[in-house]
C-alpha atoms as a PDB file:
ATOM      1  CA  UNK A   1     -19.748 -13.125   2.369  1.00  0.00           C
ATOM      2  CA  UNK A   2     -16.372 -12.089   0.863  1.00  0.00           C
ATOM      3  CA  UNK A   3     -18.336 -10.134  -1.917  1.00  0.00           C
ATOM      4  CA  UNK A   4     -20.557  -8.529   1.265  1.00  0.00           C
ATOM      5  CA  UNK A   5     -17.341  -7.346   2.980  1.00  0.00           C
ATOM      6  CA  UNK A   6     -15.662  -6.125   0.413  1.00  0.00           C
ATOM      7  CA  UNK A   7     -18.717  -3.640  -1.398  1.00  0.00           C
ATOM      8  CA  UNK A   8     -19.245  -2.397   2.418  1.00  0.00           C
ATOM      9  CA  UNK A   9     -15.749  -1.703   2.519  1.00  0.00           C
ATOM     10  CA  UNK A  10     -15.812   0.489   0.020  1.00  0.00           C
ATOM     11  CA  UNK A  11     -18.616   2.312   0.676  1.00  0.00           C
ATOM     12  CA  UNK A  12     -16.877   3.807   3.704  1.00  0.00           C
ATOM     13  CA  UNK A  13     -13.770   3.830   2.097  1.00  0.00           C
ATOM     14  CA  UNK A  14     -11.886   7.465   1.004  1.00  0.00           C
ATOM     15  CA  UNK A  15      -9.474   8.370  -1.988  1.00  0.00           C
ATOM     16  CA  UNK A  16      -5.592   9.043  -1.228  1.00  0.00           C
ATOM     17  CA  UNK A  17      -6.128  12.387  -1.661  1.00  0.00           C
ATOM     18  CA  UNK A  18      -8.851  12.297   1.747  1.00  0.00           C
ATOM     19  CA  UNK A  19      -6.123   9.682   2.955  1.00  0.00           C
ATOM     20  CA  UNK A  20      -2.877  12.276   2.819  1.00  0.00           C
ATOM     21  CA  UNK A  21      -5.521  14.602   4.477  1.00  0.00           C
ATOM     22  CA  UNK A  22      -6.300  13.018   7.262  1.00  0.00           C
ATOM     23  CA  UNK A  23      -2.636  11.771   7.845  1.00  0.00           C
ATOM     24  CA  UNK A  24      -1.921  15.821   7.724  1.00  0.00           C
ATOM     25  CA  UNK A  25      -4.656  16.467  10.359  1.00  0.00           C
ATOM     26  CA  UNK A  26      -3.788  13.588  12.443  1.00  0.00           C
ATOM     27  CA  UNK A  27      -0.092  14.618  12.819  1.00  0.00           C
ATOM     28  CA  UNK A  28      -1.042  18.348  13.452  1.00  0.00           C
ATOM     29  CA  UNK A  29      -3.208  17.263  16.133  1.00  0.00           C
ATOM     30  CA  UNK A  30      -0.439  14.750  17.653  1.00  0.00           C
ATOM     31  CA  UNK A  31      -2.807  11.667  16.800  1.00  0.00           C
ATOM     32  CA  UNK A  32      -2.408   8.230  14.659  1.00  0.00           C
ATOM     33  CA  UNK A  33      -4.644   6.473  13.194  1.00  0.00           C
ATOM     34  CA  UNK A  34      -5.370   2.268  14.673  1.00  0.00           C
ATOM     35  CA  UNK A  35      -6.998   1.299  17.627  1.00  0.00           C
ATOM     36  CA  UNK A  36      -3.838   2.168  19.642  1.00  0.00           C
ATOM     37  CA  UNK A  37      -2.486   5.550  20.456  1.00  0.00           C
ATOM     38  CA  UNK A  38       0.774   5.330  22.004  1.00  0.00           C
ATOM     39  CA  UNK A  39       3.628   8.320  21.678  1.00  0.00           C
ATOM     40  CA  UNK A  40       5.404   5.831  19.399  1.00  0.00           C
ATOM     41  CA  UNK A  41       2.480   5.552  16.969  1.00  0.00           C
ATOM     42  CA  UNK A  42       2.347   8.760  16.901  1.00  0.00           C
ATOM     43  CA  UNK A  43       5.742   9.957  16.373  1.00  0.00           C
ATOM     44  CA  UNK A  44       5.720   7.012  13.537  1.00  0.00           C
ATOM     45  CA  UNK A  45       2.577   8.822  11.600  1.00  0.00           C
ATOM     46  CA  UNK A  46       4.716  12.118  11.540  1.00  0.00           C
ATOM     47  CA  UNK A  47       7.765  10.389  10.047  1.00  0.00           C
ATOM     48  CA  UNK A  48       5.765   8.749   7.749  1.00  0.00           C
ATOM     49  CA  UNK A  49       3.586  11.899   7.173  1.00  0.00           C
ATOM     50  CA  UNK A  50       7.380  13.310   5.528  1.00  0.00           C
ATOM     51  CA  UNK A  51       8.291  10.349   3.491  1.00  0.00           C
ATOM     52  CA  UNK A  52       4.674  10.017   2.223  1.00  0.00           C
ATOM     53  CA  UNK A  53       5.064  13.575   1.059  1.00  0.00           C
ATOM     54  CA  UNK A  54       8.836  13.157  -0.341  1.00  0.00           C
ATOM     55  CA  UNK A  55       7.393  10.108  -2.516  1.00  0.00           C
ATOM     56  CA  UNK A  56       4.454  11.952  -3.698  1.00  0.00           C
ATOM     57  CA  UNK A  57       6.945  14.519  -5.037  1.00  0.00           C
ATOM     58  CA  UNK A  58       9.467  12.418  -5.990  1.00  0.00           C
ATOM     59  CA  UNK A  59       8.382   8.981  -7.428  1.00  0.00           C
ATOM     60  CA  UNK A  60       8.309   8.726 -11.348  1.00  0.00           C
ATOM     61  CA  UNK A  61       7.211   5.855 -13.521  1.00  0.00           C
ATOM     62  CA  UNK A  62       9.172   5.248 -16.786  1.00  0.00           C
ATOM     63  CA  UNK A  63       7.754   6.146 -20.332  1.00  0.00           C
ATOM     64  CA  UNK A  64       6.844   2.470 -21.016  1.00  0.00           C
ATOM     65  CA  UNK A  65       4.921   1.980 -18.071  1.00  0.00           C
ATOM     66  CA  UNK A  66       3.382   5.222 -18.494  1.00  0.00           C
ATOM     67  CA  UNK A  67       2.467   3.993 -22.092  1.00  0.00           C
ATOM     68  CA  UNK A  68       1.065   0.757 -20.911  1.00  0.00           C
ATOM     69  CA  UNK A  69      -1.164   2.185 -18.144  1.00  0.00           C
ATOM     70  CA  UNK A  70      -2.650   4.215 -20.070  1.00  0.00           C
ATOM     71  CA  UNK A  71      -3.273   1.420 -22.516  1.00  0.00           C
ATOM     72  CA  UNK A  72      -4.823  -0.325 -19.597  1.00  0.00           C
ATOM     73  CA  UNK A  73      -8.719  -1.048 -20.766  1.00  0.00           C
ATOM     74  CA  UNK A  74     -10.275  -2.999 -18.033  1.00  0.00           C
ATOM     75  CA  UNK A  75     -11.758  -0.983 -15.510  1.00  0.00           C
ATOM     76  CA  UNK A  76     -10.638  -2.315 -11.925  1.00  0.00           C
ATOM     77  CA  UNK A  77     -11.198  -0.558  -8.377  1.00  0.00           C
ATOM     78  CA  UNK A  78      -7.835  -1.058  -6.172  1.00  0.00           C
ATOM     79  CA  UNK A  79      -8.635  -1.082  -2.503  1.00  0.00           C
ATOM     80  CA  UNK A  80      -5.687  -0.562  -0.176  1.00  0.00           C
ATOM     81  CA  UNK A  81      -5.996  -1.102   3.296  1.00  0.00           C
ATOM     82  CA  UNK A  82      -3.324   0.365   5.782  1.00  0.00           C
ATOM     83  CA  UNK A  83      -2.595   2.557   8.450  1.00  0.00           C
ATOM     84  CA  UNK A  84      -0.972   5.796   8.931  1.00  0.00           C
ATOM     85  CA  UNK A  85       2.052   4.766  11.952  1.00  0.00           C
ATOM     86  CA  UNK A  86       3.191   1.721   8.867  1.00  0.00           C
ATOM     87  CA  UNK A  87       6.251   2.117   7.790  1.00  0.00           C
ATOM     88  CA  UNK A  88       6.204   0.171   4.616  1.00  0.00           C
ATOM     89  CA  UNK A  89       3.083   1.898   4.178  1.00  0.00           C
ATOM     90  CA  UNK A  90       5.011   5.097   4.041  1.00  0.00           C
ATOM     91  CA  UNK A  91       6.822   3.829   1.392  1.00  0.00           C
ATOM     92  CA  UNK A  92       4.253   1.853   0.039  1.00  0.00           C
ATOM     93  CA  UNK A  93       1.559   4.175  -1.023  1.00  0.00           C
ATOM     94  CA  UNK A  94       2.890   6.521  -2.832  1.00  0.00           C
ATOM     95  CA  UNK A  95       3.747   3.958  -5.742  1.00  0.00           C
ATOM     96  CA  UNK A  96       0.205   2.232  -5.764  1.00  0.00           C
ATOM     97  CA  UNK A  97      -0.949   5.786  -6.120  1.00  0.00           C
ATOM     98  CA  UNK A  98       1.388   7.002  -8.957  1.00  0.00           C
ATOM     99  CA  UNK A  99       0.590   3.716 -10.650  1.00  0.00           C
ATOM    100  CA  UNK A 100      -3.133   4.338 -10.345  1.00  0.00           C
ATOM    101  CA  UNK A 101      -2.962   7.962 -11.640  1.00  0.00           C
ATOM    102  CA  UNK A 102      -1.638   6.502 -14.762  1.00  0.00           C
ATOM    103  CA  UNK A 103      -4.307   5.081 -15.764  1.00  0.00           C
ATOM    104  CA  UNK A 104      -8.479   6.256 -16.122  1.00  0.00           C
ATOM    105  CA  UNK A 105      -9.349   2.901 -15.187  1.00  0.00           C
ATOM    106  CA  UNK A 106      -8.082   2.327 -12.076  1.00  0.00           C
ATOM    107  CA  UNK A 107      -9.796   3.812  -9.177  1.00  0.00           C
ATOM    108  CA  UNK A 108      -7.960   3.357  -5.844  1.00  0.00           C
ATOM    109  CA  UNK A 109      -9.529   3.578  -2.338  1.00  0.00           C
ATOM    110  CA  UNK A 110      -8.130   3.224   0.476  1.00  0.00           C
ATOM    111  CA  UNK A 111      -9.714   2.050   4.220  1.00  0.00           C
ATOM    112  CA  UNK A 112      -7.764   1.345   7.427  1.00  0.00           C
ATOM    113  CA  UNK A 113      -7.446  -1.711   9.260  1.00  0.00           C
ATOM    114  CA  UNK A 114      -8.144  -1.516  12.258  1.00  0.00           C
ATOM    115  CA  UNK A 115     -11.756  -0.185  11.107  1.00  0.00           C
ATOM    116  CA  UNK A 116     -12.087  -2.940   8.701  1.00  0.00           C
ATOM    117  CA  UNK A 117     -10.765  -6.240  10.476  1.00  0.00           C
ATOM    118  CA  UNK A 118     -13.651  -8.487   8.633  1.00  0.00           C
ATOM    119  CA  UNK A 119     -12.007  -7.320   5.256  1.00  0.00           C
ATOM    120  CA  UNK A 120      -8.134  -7.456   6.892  1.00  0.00           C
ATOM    121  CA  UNK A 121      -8.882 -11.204   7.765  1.00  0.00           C
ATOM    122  CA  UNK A 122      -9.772 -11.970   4.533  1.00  0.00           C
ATOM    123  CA  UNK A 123      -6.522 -10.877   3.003  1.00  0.00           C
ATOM    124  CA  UNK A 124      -3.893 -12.229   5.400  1.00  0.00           C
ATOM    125  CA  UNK A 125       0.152 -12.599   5.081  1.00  0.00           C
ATOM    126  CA  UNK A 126       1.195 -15.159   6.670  1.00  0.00           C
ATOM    127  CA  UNK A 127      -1.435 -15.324   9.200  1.00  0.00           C
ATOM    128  CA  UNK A 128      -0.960 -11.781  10.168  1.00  0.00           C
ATOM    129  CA  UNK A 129      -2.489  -8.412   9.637  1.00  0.00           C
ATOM    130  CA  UNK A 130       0.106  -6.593   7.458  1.00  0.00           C
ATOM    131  CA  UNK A 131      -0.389  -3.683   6.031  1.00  0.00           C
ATOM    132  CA  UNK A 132       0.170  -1.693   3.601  1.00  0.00           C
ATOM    133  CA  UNK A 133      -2.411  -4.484   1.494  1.00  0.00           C
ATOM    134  CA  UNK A 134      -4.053  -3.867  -1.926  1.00  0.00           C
ATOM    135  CA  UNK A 135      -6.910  -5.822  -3.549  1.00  0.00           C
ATOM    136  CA  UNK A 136      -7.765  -5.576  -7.293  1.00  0.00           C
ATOM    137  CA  UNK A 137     -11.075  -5.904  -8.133  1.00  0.00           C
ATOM    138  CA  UNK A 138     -12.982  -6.301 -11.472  1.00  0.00           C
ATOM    139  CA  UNK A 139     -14.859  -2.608 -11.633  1.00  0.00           C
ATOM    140  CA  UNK A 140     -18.117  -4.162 -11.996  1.00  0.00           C
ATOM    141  CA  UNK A 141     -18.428  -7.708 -10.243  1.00  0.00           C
ATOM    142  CA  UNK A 142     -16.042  -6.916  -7.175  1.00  0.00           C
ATOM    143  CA  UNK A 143     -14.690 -10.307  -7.670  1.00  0.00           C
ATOM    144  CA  UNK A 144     -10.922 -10.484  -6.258  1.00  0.00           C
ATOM    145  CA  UNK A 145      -8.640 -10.364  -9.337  1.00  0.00           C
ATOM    146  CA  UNK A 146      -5.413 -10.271  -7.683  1.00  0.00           C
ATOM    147  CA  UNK A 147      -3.223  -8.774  -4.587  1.00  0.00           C
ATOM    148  CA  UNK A 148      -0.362  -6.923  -3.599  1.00  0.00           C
ATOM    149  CA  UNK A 149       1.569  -6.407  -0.208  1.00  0.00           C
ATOM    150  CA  UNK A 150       2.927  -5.884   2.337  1.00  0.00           C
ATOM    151  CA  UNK A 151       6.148  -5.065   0.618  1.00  0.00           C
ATOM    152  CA  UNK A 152       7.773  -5.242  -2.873  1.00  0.00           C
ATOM    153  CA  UNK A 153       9.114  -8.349  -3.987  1.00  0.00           C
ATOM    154  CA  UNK A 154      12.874  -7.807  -2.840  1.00  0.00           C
ATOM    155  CA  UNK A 155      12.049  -6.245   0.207  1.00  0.00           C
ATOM    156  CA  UNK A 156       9.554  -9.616   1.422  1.00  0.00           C
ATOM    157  CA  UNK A 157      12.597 -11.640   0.288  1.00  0.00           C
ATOM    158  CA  UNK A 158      15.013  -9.558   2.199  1.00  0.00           C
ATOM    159  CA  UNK A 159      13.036 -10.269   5.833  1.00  0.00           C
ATOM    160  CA  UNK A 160      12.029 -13.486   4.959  1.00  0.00           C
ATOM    161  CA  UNK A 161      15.798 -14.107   4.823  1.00  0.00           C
ATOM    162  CA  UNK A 162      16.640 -12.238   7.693  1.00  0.00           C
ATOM    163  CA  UNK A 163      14.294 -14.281   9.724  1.00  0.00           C
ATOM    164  CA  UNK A 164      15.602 -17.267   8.713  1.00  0.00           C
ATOM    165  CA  UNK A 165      18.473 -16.647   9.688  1.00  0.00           C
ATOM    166  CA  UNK A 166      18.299 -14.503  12.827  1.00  0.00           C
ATOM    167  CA  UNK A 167      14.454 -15.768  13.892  1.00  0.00           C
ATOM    168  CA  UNK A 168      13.019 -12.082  14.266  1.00  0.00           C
ATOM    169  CA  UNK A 169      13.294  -8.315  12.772  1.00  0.00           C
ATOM    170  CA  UNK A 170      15.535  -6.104  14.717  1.00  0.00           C
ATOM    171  CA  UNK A 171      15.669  -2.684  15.318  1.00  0.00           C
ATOM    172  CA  UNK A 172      18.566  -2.608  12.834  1.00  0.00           C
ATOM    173  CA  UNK A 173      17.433  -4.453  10.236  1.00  0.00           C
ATOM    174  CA  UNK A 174      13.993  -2.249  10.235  1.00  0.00           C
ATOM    175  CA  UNK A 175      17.018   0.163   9.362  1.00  0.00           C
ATOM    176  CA  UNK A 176      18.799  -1.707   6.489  1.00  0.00           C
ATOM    177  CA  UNK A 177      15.211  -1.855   5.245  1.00  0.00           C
ATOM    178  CA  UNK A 178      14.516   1.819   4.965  1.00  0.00           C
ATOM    179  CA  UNK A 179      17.383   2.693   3.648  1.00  0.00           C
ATOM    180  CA  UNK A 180      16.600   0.020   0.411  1.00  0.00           C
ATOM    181  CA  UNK A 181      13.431   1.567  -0.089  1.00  0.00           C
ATOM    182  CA  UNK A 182      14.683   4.903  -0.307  1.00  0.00           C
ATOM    183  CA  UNK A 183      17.459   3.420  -2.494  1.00  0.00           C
ATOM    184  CA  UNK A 184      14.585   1.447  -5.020  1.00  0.00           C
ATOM    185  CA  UNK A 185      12.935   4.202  -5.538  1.00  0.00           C
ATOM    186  CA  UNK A 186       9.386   2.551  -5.610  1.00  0.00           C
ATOM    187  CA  UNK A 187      10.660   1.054  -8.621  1.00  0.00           C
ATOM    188  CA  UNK A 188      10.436  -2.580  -7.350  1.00  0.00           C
ATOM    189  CA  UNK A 189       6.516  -1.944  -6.079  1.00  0.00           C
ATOM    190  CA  UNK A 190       5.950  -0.283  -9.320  1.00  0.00           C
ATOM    191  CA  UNK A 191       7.348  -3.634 -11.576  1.00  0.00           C
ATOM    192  CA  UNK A 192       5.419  -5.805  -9.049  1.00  0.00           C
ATOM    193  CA  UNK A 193       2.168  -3.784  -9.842  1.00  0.00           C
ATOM    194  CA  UNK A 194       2.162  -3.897 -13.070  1.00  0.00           C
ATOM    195  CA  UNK A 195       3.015  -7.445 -13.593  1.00  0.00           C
ATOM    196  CA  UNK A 196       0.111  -8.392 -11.347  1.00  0.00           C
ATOM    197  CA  UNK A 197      -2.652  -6.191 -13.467  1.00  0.00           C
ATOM    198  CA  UNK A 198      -4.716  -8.908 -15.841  1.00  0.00           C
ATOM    199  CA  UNK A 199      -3.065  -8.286 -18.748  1.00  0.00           C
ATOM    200  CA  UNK A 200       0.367  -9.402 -20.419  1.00  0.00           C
ATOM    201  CA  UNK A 201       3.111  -6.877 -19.540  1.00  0.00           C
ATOM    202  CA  UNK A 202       6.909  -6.315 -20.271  1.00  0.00           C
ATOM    203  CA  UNK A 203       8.571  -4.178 -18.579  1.00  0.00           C
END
């Protein structure tokens, strides 16, 4: 079943490339993507239409990981599943595509949730539908080799210890939290990506 979901997945699914374009169209046509459509949502997409596009031009990967992606022999299709109003996803995306351009045999796709829920509920956090989240998958079985997501490493400690501590996210915290990521740099996602492809790598 899992194997079912996941190959019909990505036969509907689109590159980042036909991703960043439809973000574009959606925000100059005052849309979002999700099975909601509220002014919020919207005005979300937008922002995160501009920090997708800062990260795009922005993010770099060091030498060594350069080096070692391109070194990268198993062929693997990365399937990322998000939606455009996400805020991590904003920040998110960029660096699982900058990783993936690094290397000839990784082919990311990316579908959206909310038209994909069999394939969401299979890859839960905690229960819940969180996006942005990426599946690696073995090029030629499909067969699930790891996953990444919702957020970097630091940033899922960071909330999990603001919840335990406070019981819920606030407004400010969401905040505190944007302003790490555009402190990191992507480097944190980038470390945790590479450390989760099948292979032994230092950084």
């Amino acid at each position: 079943m899992m194997k079912e979901i996941i190959e019909n997945s990505l036969e509907t699914s689109m590159s980042y490339n036909e991703y960043i374009t439809l973000v574009d169209y959606l925000v100059l046509n005052n849309k979002t993507t999700g099975a909601e459509s509220t002014e919020d949502l919207v005005n979300y997409t937008a922002l995160n239409q501009k920090r997708m596009s800062r990260w795009d031009k922005r993010l770099t990967l060091t030498e060594s990981q350069k080096e070692q992606l391109k070194a990268f022999d198993k062929p693997m299709i990365w399937l990322a599943i998000t939606e455009s109003w996400c805020g991590d996803a904003a920040h998110v995306m960029p660096v699982i595509n900058k990783v993936a351009e690094q290397s000839e045999n990784i082919n990311l796709r990316v579908v959206l949730r909310d038209e994909h829920p069999e394939l969401m509920d299979l890859f839960l956090t905690n229960g819940a539908r969180a996006v942005p989240k990426l599946i690696m998958l073995d090029a030629d079985t499909k067969k699930v080799i790891n996953t990444f997501g919702p957020r970097p490493s630091a940033a899922t400690q960071m909330v999990s210890d603001y919840k335990a501590a406070h019981g819920q996210i606030t407004p400010e915290f969401k905040e505190d939290l944007q302003l790490w990521y555009n402190k990191d740099k992507g480097k944190t996602a980038a470390s945790d990506l590479l450390k989760l492809l099948p292979v032994s790598v230092s950084l």
